[in-house]
C-alpha atoms as a PDB file:
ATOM      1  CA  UNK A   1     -91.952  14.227 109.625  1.00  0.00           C
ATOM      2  CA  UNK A   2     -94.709  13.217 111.859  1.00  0.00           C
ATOM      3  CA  UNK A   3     -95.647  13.985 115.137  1.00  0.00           C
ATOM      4  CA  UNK A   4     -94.820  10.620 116.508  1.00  0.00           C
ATOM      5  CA  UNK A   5     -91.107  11.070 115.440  1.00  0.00           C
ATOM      6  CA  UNK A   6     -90.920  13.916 117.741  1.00  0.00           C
ATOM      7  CA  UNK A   7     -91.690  11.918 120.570  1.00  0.00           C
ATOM      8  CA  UNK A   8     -88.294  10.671 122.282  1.00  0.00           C
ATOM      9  CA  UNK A   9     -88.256   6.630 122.303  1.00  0.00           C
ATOM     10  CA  UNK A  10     -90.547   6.264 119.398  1.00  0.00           C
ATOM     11  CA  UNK A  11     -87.990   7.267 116.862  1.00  0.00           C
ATOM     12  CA  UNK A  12     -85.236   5.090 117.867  1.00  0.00           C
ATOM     13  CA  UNK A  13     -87.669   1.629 117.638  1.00  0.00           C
ATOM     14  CA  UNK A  14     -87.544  -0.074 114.344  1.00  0.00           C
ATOM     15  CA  UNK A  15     -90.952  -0.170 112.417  1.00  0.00           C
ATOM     16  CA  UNK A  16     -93.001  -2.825 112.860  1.00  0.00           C
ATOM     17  CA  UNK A  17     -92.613  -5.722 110.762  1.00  0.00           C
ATOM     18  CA  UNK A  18     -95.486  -8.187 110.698  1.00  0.00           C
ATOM     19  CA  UNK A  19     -93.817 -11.164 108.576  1.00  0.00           C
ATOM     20  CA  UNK A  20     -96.006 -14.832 108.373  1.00  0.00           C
ATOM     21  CA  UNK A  21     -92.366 -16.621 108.146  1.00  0.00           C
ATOM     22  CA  UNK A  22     -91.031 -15.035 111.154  1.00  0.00           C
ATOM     23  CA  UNK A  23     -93.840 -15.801 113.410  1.00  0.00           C
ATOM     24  CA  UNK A  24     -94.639 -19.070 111.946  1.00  0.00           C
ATOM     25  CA  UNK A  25     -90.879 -20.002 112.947  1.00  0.00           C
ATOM     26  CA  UNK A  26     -91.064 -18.788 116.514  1.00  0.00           C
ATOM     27  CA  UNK A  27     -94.267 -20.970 116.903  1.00  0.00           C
ATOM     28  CA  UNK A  28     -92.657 -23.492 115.550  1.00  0.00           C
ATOM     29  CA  UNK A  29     -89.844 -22.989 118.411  1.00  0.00           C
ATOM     30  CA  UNK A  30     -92.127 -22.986 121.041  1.00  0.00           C
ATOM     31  CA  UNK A  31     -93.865 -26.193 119.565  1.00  0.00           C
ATOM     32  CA  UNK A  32     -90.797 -28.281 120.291  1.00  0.00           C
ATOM     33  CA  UNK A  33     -90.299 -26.794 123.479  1.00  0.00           C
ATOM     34  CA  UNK A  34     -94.205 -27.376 124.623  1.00  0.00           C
ATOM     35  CA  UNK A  35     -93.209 -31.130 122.816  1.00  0.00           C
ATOM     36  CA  UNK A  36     -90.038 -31.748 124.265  1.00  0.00           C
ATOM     37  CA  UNK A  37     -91.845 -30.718 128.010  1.00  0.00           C
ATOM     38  CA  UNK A  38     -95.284 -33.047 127.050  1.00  0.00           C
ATOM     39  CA  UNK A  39     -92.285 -35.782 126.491  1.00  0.00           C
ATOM     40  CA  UNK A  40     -90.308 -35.216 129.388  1.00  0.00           C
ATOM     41  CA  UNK A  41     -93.674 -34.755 131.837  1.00  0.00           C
ATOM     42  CA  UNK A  42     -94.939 -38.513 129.811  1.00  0.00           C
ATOM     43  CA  UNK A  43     -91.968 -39.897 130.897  1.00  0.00           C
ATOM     44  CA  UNK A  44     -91.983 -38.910 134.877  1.00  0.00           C
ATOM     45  CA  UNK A  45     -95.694 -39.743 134.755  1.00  0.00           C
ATOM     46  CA  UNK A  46     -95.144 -43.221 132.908  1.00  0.00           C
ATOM     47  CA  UNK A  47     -92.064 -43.455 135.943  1.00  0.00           C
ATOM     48  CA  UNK A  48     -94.698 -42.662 138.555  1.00  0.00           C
ATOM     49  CA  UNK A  49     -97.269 -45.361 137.236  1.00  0.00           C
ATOM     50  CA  UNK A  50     -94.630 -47.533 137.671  1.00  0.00           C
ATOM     51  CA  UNK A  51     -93.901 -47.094 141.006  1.00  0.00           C
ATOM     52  CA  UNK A  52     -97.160 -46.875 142.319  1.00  0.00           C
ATOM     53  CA  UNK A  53     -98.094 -50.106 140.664  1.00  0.00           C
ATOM     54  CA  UNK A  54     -95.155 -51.417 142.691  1.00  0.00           C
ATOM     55  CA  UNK A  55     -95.975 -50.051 146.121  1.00  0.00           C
ATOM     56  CA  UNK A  56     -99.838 -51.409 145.250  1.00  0.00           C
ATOM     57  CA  UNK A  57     -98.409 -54.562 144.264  1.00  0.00           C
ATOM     58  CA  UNK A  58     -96.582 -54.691 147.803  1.00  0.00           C
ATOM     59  CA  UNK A  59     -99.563 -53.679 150.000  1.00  0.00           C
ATOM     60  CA  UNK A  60    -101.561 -56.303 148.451  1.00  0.00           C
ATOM     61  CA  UNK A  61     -98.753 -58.892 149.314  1.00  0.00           C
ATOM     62  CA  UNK A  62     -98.633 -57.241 152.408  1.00  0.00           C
ATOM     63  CA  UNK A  63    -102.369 -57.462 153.459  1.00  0.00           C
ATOM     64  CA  UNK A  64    -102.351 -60.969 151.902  1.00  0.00           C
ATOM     65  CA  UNK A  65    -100.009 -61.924 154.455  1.00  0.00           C
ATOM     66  CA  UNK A  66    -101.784 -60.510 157.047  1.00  0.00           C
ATOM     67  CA  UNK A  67    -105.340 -62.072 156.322  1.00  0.00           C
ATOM     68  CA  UNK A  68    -102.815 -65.209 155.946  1.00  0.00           C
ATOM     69  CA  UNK A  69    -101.083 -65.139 159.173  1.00  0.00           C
ATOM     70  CA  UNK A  70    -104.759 -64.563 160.874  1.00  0.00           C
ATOM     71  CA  UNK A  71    -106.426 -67.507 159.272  1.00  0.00           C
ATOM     72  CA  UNK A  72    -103.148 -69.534 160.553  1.00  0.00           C
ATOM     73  CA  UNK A  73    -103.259 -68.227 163.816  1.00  0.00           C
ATOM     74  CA  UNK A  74    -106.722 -69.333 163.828  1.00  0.00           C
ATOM     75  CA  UNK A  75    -106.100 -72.408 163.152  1.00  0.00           C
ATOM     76  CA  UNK A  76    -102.937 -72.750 165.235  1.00  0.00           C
ATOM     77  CA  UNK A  77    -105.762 -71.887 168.685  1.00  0.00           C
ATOM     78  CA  UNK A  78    -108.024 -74.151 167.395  1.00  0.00           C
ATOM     79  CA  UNK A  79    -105.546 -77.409 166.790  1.00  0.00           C
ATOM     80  CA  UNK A  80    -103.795 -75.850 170.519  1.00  0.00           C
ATOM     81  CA  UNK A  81    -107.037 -76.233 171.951  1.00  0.00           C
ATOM     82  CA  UNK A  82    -107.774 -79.806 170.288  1.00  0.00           C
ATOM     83  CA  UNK A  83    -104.599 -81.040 171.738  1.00  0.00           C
ATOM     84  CA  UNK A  84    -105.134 -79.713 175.260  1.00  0.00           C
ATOM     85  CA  UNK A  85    -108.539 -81.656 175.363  1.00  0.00           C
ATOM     86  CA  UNK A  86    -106.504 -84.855 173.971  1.00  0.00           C
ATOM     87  CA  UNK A  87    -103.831 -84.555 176.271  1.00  0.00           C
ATOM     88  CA  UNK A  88    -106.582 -84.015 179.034  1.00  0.00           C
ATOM     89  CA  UNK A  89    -108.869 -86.959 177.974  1.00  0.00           C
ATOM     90  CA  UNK A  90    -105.432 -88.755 178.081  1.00  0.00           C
ATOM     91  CA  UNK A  91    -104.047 -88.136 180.969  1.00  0.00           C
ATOM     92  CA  UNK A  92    -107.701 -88.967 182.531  1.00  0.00           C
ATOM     93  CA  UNK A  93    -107.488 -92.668 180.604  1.00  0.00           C
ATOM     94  CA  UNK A  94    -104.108 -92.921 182.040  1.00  0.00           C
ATOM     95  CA  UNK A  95    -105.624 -92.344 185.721  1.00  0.00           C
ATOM     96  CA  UNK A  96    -108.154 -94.319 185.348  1.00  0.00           C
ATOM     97  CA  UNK A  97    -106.186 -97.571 183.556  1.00  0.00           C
ATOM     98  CA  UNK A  98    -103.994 -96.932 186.547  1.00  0.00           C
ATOM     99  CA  UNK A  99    -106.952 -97.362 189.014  1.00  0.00           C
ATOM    100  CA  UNK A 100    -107.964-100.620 187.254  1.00  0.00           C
ATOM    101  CA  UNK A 101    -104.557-101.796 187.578  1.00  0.00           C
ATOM    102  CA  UNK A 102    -104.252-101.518 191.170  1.00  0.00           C
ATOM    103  CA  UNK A 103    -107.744-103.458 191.516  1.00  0.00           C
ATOM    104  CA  UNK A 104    -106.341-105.909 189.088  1.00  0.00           C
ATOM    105  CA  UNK A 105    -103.207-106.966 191.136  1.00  0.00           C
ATOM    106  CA  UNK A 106    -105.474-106.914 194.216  1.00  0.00           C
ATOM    107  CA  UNK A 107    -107.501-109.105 192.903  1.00  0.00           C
ATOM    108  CA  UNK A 108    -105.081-111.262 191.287  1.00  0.00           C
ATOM    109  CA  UNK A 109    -102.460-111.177 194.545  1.00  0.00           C
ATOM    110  CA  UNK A 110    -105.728-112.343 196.573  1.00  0.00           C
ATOM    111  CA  UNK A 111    -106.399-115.338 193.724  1.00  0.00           C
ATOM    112  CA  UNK A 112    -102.823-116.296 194.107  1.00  0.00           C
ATOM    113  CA  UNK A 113    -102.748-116.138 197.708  1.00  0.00           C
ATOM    114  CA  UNK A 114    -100.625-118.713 199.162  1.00  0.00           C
ATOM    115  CA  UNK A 115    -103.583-120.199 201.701  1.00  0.00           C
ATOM    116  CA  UNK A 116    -101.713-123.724 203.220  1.00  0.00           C
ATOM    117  CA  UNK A 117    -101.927-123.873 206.706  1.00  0.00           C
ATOM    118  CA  UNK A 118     -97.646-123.695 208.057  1.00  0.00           C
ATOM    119  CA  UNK A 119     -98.126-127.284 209.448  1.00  0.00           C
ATOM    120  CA  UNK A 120     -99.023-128.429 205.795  1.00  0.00           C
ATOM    121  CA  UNK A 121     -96.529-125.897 203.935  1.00  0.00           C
ATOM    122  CA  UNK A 122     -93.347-127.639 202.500  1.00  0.00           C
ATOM    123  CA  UNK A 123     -90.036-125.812 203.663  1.00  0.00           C
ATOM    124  CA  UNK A 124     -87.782-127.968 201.648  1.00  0.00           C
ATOM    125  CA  UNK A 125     -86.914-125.430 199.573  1.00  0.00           C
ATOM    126  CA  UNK A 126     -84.536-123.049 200.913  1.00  0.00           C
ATOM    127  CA  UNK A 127     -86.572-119.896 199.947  1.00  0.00           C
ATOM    128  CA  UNK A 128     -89.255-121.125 202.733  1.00  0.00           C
ATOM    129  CA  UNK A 129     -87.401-122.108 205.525  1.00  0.00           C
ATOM    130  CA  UNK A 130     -88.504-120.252 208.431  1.00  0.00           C
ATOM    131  CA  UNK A 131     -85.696-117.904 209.726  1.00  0.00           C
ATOM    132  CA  UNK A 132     -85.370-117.179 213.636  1.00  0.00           C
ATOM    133  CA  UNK A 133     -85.588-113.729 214.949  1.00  0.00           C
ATOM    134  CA  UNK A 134     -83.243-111.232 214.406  1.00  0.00           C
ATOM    135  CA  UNK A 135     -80.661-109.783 217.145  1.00  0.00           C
ATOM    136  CA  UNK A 136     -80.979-106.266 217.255  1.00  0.00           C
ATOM    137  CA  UNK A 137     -78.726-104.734 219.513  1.00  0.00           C
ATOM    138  CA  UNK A 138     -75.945-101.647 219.184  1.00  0.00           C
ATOM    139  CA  UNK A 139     -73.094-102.829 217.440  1.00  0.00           C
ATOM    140  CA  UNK A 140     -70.421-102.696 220.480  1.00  0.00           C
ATOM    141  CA  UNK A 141     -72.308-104.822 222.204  1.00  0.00           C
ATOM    142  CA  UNK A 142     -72.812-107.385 219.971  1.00  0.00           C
ATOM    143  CA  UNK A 143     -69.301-107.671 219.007  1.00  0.00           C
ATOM    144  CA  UNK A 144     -67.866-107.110 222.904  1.00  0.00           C
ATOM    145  CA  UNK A 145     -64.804-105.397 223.249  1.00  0.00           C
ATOM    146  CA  UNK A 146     -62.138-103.759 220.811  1.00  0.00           C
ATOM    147  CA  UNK A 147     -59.488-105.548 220.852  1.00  0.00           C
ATOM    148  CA  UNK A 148     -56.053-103.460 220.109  1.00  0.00           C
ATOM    149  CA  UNK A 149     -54.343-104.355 217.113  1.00  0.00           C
ATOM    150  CA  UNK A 150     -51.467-101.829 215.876  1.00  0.00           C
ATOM    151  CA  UNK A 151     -48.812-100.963 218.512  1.00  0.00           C
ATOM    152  CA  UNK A 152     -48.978 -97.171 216.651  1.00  0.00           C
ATOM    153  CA  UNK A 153     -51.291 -96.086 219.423  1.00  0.00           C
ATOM    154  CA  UNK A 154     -54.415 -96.369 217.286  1.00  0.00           C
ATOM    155  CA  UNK A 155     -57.636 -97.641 218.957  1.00  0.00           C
ATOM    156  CA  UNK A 156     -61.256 -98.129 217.761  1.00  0.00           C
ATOM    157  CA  UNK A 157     -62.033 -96.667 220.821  1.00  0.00           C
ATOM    158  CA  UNK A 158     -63.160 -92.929 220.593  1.00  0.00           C
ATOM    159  CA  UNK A 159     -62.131 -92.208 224.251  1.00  0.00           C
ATOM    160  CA  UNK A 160     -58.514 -92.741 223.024  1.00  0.00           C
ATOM    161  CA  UNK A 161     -55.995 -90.548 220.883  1.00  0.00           C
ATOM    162  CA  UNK A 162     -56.410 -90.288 217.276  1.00  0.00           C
ATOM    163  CA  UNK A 163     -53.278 -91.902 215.723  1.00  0.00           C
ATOM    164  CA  UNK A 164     -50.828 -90.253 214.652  1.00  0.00           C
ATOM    165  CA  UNK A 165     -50.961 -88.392 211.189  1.00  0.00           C
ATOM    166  CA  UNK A 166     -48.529 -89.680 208.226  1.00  0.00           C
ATOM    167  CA  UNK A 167     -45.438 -87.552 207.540  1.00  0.00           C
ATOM    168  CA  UNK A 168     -45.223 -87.690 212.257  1.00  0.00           C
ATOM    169  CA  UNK A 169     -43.440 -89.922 213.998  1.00  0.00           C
ATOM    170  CA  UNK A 170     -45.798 -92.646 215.365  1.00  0.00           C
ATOM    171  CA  UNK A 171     -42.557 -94.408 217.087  1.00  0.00           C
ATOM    172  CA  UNK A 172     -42.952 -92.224 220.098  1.00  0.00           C
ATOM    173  CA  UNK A 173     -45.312 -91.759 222.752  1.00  0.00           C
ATOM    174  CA  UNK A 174     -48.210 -89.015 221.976  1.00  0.00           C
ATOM    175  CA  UNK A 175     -47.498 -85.791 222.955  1.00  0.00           C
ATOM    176  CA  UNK A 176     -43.826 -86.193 222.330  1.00  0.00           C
ATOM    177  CA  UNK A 177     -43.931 -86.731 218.573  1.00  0.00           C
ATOM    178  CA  UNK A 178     -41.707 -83.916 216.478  1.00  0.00           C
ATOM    179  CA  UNK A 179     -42.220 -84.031 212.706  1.00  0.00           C
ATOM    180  CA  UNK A 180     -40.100 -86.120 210.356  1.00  0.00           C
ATOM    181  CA  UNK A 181     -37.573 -83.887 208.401  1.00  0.00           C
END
């Protein structure tokens, strides 16, 4: 007996036993673990590539679009800008074809004048006949005066009664009408 076995703890654990197979398979254990991890971590990380590719992918579509969209806008001003100076030169041709116009039918209504003396003119034709002057006076006193024409009490005159309404008895004197039932 040694000193060591008197020591409480020390004599109940098993001698040490320093075996190559035993170690050799608990290395081999962890081996597969540390593999099956390295496999597992390859995986997420080949997963990740993936996705990042993708979101690069769309934020190069997305800036595409963008440098797109300004080059169109760009263009869009310019051809905006183009079509206000047409539609500007335009509407100034327009004014000033209009201007020529007028001086055209002035000059052409002064070339075409009709320039016969009226003691020379032949009124023949009906269209130039001279006409006499025209009677302008208020209407009542060019026709004179209303003649009555109903017996209903109804007169063109608006110092007289109205007639009477329909669904009244117009037989009667006014003011002594009564409704027809």
């Amino acid at each position: 007996m040694s000193l060591t076995d008197l020591i409480p703890g020390k004599r109940d654990k098993q001698p040490n036993r320093h075996r190559a197979d035993d170690r050799i398979a608990r290395l081999e254990k962890h081996l597969a673990a540390v593999q099956a991890d390295n496999a597992k971590l390859l995986n997420r990380q080949m997963a990740a590539d993936d996705y990042f590719a993708i979101l690069i992918d769309d934020r190069n579509q997305v800036y595409d679009a963008w440098r797109h969209e300004g080059r169109k806008r760009a263009e869009a001003e310019i051809a905006a800008g183009l079509m206000q100076s047409d539609r500007d030169q335009a509407i100034a041709d327009r004014e000033a074809d209009a201007a020529e116009l007028a001086e055209l039918r002035v000059y052409k209504a002064n070339a075409e004048a009709v320039t016969v003396p009226p003691m020379e003119r032949d009124t023949t034709a009906i269209e130039d006949q001279a006409t006499g002057p025209i009677d302008v006076r208020p209407l009542w006193e060019a026709l004179g005066p209303v003649i009555r024409v109903s017996t209903s009490g109804a007169s063109a005159d608006p110092g007289q009664p109205r007639a009477a309404s329909w669904g009244v008895d117009d037989t009667q004197p006014l003011g002594t009408t009564k409704g027809v039932t």
